[in-house]
Every structure is written in structure tokens, then in C-alpha cells.
N, C-alpha and C. Protein backbone atom coordinates (compact mmCIF):
# COMPACT_ATOMS: atom_id res chain seq x y z
N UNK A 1 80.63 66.05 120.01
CA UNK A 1 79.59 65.81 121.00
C UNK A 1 80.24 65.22 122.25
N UNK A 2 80.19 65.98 123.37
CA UNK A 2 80.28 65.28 124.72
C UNK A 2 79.62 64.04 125.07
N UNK A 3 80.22 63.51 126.09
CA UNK A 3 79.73 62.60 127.13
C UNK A 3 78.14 62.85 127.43
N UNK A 4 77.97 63.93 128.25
CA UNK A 4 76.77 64.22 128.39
C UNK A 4 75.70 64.27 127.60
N UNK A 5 76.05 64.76 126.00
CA UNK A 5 75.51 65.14 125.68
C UNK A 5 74.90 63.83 125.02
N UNK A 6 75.55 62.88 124.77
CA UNK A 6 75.65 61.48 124.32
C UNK A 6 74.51 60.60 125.27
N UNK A 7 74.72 60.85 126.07
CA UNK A 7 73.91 59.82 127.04
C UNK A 7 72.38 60.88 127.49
N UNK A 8 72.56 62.30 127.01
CA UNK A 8 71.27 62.59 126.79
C UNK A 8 70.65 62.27 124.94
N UNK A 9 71.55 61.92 124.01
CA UNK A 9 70.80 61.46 122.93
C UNK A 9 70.41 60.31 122.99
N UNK A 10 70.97 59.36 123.98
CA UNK A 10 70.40 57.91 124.01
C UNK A 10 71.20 57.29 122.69
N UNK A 11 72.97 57.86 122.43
CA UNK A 11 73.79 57.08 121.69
C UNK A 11 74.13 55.66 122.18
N UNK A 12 74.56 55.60 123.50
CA UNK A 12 75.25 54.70 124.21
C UNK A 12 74.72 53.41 124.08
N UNK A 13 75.19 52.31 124.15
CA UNK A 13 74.91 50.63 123.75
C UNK A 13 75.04 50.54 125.46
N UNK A 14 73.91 49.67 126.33
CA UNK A 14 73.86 48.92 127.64
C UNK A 14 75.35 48.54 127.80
N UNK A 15 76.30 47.97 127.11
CA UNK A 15 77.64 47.37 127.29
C UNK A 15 78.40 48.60 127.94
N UNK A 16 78.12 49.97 126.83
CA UNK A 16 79.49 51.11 127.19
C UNK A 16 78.25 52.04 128.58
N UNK A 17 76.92 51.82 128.66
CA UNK A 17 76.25 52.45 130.02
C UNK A 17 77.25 51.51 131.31
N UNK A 18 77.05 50.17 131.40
CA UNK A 18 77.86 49.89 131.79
C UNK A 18 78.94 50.43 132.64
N UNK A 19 79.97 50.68 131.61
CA UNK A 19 81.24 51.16 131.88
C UNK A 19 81.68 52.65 132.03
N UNK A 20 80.31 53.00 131.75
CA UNK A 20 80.11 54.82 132.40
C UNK A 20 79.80 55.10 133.18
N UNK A 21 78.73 53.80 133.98
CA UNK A 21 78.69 53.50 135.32
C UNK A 21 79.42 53.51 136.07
N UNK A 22 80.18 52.24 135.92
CA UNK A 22 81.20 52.21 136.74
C UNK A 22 82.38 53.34 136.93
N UNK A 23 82.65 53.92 136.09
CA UNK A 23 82.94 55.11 136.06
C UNK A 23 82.82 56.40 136.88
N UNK A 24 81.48 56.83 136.95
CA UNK A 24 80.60 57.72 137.37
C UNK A 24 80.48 57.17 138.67
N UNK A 25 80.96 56.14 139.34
CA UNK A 25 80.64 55.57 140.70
C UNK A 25 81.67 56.16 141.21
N UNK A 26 83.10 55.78 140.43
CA UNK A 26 84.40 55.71 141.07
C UNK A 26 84.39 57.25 141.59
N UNK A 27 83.85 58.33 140.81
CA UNK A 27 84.23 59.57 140.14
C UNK A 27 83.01 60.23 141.31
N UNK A 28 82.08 59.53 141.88
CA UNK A 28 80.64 60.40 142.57
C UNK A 28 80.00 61.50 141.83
N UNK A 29 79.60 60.75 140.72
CA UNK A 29 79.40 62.00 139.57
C UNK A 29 77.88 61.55 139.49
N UNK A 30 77.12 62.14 140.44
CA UNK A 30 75.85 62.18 140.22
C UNK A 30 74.94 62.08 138.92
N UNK A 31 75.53 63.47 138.18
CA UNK A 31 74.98 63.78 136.85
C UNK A 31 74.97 62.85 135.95
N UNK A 32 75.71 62.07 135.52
CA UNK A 32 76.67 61.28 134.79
C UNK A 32 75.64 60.25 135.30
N UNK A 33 74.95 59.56 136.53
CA UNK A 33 74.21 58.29 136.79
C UNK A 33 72.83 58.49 136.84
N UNK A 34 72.70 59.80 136.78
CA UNK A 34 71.61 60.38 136.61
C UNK A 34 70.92 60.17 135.14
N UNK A 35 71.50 60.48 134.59
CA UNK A 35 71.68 60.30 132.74
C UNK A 35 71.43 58.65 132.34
N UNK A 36 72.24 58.33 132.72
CA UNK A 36 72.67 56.71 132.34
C UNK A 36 71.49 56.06 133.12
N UNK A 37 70.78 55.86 134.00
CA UNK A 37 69.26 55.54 134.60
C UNK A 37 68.35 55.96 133.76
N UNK A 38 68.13 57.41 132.93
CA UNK A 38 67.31 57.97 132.05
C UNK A 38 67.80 57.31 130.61
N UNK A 39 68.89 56.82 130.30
CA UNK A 39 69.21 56.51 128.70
C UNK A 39 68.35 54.56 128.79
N UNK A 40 69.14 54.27 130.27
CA UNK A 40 68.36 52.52 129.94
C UNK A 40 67.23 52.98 130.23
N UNK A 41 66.44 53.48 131.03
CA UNK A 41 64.67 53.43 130.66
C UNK A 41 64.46 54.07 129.33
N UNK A 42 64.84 54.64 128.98
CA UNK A 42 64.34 55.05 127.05
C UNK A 42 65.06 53.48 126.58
N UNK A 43 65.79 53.41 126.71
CA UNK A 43 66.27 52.30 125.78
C UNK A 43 64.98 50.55 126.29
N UNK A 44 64.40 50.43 127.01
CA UNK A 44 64.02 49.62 127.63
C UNK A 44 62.78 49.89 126.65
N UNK A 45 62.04 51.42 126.82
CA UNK A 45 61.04 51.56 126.46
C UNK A 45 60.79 51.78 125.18
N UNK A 46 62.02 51.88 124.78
CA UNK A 46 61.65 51.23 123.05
C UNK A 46 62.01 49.79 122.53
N UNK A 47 62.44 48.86 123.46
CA UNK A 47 62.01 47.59 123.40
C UNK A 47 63.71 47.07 123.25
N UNK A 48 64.19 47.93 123.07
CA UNK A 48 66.01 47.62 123.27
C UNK A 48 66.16 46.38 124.41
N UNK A 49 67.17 45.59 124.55
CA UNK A 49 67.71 44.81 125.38
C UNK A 49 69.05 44.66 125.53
N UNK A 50 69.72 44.58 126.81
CA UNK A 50 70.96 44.22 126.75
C UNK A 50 71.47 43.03 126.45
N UNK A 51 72.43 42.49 125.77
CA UNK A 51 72.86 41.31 125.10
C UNK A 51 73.29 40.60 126.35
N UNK A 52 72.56 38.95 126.34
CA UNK A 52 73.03 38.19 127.43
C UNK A 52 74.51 38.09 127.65
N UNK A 53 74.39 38.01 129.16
CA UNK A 53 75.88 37.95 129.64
C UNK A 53 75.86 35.88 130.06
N UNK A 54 75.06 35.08 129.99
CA UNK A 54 75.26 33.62 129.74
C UNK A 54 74.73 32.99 128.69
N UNK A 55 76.20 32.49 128.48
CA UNK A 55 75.90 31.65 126.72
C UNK A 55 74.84 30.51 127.25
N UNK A 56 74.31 29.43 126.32
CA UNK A 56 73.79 28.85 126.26
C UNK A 56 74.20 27.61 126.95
N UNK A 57 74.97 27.41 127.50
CA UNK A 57 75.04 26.08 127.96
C UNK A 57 75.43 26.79 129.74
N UNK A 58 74.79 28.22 129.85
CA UNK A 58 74.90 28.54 131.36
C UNK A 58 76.30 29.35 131.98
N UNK A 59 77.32 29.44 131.29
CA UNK A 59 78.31 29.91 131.34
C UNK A 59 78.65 30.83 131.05
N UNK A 60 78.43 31.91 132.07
CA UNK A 60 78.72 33.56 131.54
C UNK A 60 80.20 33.53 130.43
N UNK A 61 79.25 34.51 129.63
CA UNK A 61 79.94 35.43 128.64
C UNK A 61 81.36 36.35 128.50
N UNK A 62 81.02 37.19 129.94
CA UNK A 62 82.03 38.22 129.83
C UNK A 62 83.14 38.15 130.91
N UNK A 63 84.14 38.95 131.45
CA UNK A 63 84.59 38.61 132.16
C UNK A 63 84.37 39.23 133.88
N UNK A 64 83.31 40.16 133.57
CA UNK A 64 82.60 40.72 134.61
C UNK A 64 81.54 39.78 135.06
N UNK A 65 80.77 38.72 134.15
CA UNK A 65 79.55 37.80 134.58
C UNK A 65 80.72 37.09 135.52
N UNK A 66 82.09 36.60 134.70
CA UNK A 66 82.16 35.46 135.56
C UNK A 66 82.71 35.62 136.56
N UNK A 67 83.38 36.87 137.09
CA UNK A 67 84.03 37.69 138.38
C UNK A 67 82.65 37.68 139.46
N UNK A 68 81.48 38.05 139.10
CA UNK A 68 80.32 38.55 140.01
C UNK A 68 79.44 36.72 140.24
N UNK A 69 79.84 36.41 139.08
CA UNK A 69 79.48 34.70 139.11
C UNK A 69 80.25 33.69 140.45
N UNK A 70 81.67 34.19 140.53
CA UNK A 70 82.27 33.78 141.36
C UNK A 70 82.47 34.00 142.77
N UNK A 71 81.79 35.56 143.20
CA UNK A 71 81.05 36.03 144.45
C UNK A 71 80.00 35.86 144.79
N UNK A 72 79.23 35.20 144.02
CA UNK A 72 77.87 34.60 144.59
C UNK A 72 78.01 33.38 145.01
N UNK A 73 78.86 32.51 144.79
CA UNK A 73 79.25 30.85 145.27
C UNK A 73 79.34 31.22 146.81
């Protein structure tokens, strides 16, 4: 199974949409963000959520929270 075909079954976890994003940005791959906008609204609308990016005491998680954490200061 392809890429495509993947993100039209609604396989993909919010973490790896993500990084197909970013991907599909670098790349101007329309199709590809086209898809990935249609997989998180199905995923939304069956009650799915993406796993917080700040732990509990306020301190992002990943190393992308705390890069985008550090451009907002």
C-alpha cells in the first residue's frame, strides 16, 4: 500500500500526519496536503485526538513544541 493510498484509508497517527506535512510542504505536493486535511477531519470526527505536546507541569513534550515554544518568546 502507498502513501496515498494510506492517508486515503485514514492509517496514519496525527504524529506521522505531522511529518507528511511537513514533507508535502517542502515537496509543494498539493495532493499529499490535500489528503492529510481530509485524514485529521475523519480522525477528529471519530473522536480521535492528537497526544499532548505539554507534559503536565507545562513543559512541552517534543522537540518541535519546544523549538516553536522558543519562537514565540
Amino acid at each position: 500500500m502507498n502513501r496515498l493510498e494510506k492517508l486515503k484509508n485514514d492509517v496514519y497517527s496525527f504524529e506521522e500526519l505531522d511529518t507528511l506535512e511537513k514533507n508535502a510542504i517542502k515537496l509543494r505536493d498539493a495532493e499529499t496536503l490535500r489528503l492529510i486535511n481530509l485524514s485529521r477531519a475523519s480522525k477528529a470526527a471519530k473522536g480521535e485526538k492528537p497526544k499532548s505536546t505539554v507534559g503536565a507541569d507545562g513543559k512541552p513534550l517534543t522537540k518541535r513544541a519546544r523549538r516553536e515554544e522558543g519562537t514565540r518568546r
